[in-house]
C-alpha atoms as a PDB file:
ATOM      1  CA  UNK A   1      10.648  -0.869  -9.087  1.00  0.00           C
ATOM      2  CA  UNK A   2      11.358  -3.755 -11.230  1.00  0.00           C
ATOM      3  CA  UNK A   3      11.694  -2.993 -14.889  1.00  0.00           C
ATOM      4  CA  UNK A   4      10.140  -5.703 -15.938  1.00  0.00           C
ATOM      5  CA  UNK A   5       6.770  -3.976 -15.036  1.00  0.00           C
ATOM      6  CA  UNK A   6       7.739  -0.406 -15.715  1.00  0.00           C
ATOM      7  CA  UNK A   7       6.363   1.228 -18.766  1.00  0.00           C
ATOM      8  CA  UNK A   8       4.989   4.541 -20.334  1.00  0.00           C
ATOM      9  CA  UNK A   9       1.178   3.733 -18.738  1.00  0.00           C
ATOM     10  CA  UNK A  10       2.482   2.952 -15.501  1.00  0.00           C
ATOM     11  CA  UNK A  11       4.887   5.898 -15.229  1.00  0.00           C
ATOM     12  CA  UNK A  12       1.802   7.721 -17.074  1.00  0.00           C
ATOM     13  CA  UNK A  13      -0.650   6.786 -13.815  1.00  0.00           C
ATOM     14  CA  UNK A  14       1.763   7.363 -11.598  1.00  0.00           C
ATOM     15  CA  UNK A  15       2.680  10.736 -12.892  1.00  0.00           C
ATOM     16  CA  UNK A  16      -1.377  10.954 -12.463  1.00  0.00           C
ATOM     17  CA  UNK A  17      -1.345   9.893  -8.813  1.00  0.00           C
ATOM     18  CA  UNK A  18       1.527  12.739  -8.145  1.00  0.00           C
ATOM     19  CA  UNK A  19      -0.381  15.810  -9.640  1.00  0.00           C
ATOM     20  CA  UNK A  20      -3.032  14.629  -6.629  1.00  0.00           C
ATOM     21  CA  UNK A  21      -3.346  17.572  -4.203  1.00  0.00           C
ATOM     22  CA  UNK A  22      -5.297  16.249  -1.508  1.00  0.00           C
ATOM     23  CA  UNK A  23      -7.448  12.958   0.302  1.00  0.00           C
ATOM     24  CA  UNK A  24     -10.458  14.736  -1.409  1.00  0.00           C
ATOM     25  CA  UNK A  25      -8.783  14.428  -4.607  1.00  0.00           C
ATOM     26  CA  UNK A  26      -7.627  11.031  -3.993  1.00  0.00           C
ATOM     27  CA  UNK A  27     -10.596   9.649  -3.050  1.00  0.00           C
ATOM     28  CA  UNK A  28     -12.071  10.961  -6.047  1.00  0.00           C
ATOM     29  CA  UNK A  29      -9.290   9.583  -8.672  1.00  0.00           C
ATOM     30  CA  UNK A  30      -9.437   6.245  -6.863  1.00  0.00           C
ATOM     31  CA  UNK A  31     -13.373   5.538  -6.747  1.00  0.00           C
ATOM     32  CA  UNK A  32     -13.001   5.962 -10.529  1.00  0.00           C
ATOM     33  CA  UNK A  33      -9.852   3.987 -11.190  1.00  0.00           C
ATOM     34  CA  UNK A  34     -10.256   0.792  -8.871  1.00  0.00           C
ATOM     35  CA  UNK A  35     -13.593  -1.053  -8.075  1.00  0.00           C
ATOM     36  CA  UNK A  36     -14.365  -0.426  -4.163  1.00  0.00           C
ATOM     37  CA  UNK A  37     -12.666  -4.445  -3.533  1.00  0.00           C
ATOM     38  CA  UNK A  38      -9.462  -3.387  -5.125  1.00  0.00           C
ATOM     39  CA  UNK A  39      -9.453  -0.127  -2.835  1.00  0.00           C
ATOM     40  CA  UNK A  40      -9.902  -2.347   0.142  1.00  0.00           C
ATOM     41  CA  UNK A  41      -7.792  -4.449  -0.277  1.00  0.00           C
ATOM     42  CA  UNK A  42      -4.376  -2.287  -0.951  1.00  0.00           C
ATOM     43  CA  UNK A  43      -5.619  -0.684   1.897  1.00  0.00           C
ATOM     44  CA  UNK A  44      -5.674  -3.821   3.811  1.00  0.00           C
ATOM     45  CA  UNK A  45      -2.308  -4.703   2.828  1.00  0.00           C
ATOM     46  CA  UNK A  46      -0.755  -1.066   3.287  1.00  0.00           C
ATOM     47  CA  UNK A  47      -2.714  -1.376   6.711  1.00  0.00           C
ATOM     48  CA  UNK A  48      -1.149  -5.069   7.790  1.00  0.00           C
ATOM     49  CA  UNK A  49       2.568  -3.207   6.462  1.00  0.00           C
ATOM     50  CA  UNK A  50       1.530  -0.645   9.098  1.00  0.00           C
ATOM     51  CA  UNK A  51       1.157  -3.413  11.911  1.00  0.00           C
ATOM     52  CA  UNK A  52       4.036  -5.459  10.995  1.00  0.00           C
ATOM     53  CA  UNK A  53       6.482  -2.567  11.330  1.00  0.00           C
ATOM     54  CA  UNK A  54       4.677  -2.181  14.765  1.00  0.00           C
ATOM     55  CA  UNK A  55       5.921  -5.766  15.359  1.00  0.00           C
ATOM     56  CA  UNK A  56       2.601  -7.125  15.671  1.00  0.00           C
ATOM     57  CA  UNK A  57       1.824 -10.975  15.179  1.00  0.00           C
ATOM     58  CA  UNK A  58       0.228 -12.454  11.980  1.00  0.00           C
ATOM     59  CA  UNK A  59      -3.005 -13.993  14.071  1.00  0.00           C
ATOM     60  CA  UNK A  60      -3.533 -10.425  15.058  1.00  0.00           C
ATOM     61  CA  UNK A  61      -2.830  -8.957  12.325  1.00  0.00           C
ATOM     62  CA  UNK A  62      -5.340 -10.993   9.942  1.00  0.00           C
ATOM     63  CA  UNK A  63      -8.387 -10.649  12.781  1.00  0.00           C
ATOM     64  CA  UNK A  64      -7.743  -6.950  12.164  1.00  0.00           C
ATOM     65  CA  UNK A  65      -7.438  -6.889   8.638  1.00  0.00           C
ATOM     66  CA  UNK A  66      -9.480  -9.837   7.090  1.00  0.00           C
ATOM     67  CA  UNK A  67      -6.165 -10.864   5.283  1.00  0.00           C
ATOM     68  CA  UNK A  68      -4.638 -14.288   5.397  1.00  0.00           C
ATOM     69  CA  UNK A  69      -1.233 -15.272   6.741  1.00  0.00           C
ATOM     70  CA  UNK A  70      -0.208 -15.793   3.141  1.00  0.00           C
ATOM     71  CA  UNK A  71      -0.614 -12.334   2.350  1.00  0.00           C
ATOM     72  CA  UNK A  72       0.712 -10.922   5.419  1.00  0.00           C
ATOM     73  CA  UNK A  73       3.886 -13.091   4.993  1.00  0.00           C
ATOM     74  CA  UNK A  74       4.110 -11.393   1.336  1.00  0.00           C
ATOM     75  CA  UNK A  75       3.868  -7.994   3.197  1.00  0.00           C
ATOM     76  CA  UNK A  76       6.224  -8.889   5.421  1.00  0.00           C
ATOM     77  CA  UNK A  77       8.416  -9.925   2.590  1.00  0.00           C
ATOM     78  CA  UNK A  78       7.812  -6.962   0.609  1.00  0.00           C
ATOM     79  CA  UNK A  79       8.591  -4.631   3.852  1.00  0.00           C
ATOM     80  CA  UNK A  80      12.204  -6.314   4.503  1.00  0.00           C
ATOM     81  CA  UNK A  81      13.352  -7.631   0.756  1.00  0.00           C
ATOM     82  CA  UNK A  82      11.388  -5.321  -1.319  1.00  0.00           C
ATOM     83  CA  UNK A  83      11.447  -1.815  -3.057  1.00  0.00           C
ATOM     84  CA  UNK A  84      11.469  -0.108   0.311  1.00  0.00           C
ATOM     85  CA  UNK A  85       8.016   1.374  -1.252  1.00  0.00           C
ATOM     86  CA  UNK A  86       6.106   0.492   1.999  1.00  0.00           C
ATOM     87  CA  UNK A  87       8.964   1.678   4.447  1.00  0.00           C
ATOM     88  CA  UNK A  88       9.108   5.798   2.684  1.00  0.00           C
ATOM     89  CA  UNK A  89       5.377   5.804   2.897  1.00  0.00           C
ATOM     90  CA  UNK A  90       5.362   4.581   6.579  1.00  0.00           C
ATOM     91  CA  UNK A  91       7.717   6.818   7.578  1.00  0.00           C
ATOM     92  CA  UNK A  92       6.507   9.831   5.904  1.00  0.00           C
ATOM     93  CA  UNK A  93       3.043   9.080   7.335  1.00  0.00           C
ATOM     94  CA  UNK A  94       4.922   8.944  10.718  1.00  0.00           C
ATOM     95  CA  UNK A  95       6.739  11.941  10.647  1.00  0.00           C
ATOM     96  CA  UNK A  96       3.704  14.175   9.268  1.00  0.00           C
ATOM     97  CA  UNK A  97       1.980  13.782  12.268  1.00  0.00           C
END
């Protein structure tokens, strides 16, 4: 992660977000933290991540999602410049199956 955004409240959320033992749990944390849009869309995003390393197009990708082409193309960015934050989570999803 860039260190321009990193700080004690960030790594003080995420730290948060770690202790989280379950979806339950999540789910819980979340509803509090984020208003139901912002929850929607990162999953929208994280969704479209999931369909672009599935090679899927960008029409059919934003029918699916709601999301425009802009925003997939900064997905798509994000999944082959970026932290590699969407590829671990991808994988690990994959591989706990």
């Amino acid at each position: 992660m860039s260190d321009k955004i990193r700080d004690e409240k960030l790594d003080y959320l995420f730290k948060a977000i770690l202790t989280l033992e379950n979806q339950e749990e999540c789910y819980g944390f979340f509803q509090d933290l984020c208003t139901v849009s912002e929850l929607q869309e990162m999953s929208k995003r994280f969704y479209a991540a999931k369909l672009l390393n599935e090679n899927r197009i960008y029409s059919d990708i934003s029918e699916q999602t709601g999301l425009s082409t802009a925003t997939i193309s900064r997905v798509n960015r994000c999944l082959k410049y970026g932290s590699d934050g969407y590829i671990i989570a991808l994988k690990r999803l994959e591989h706990s199956k």
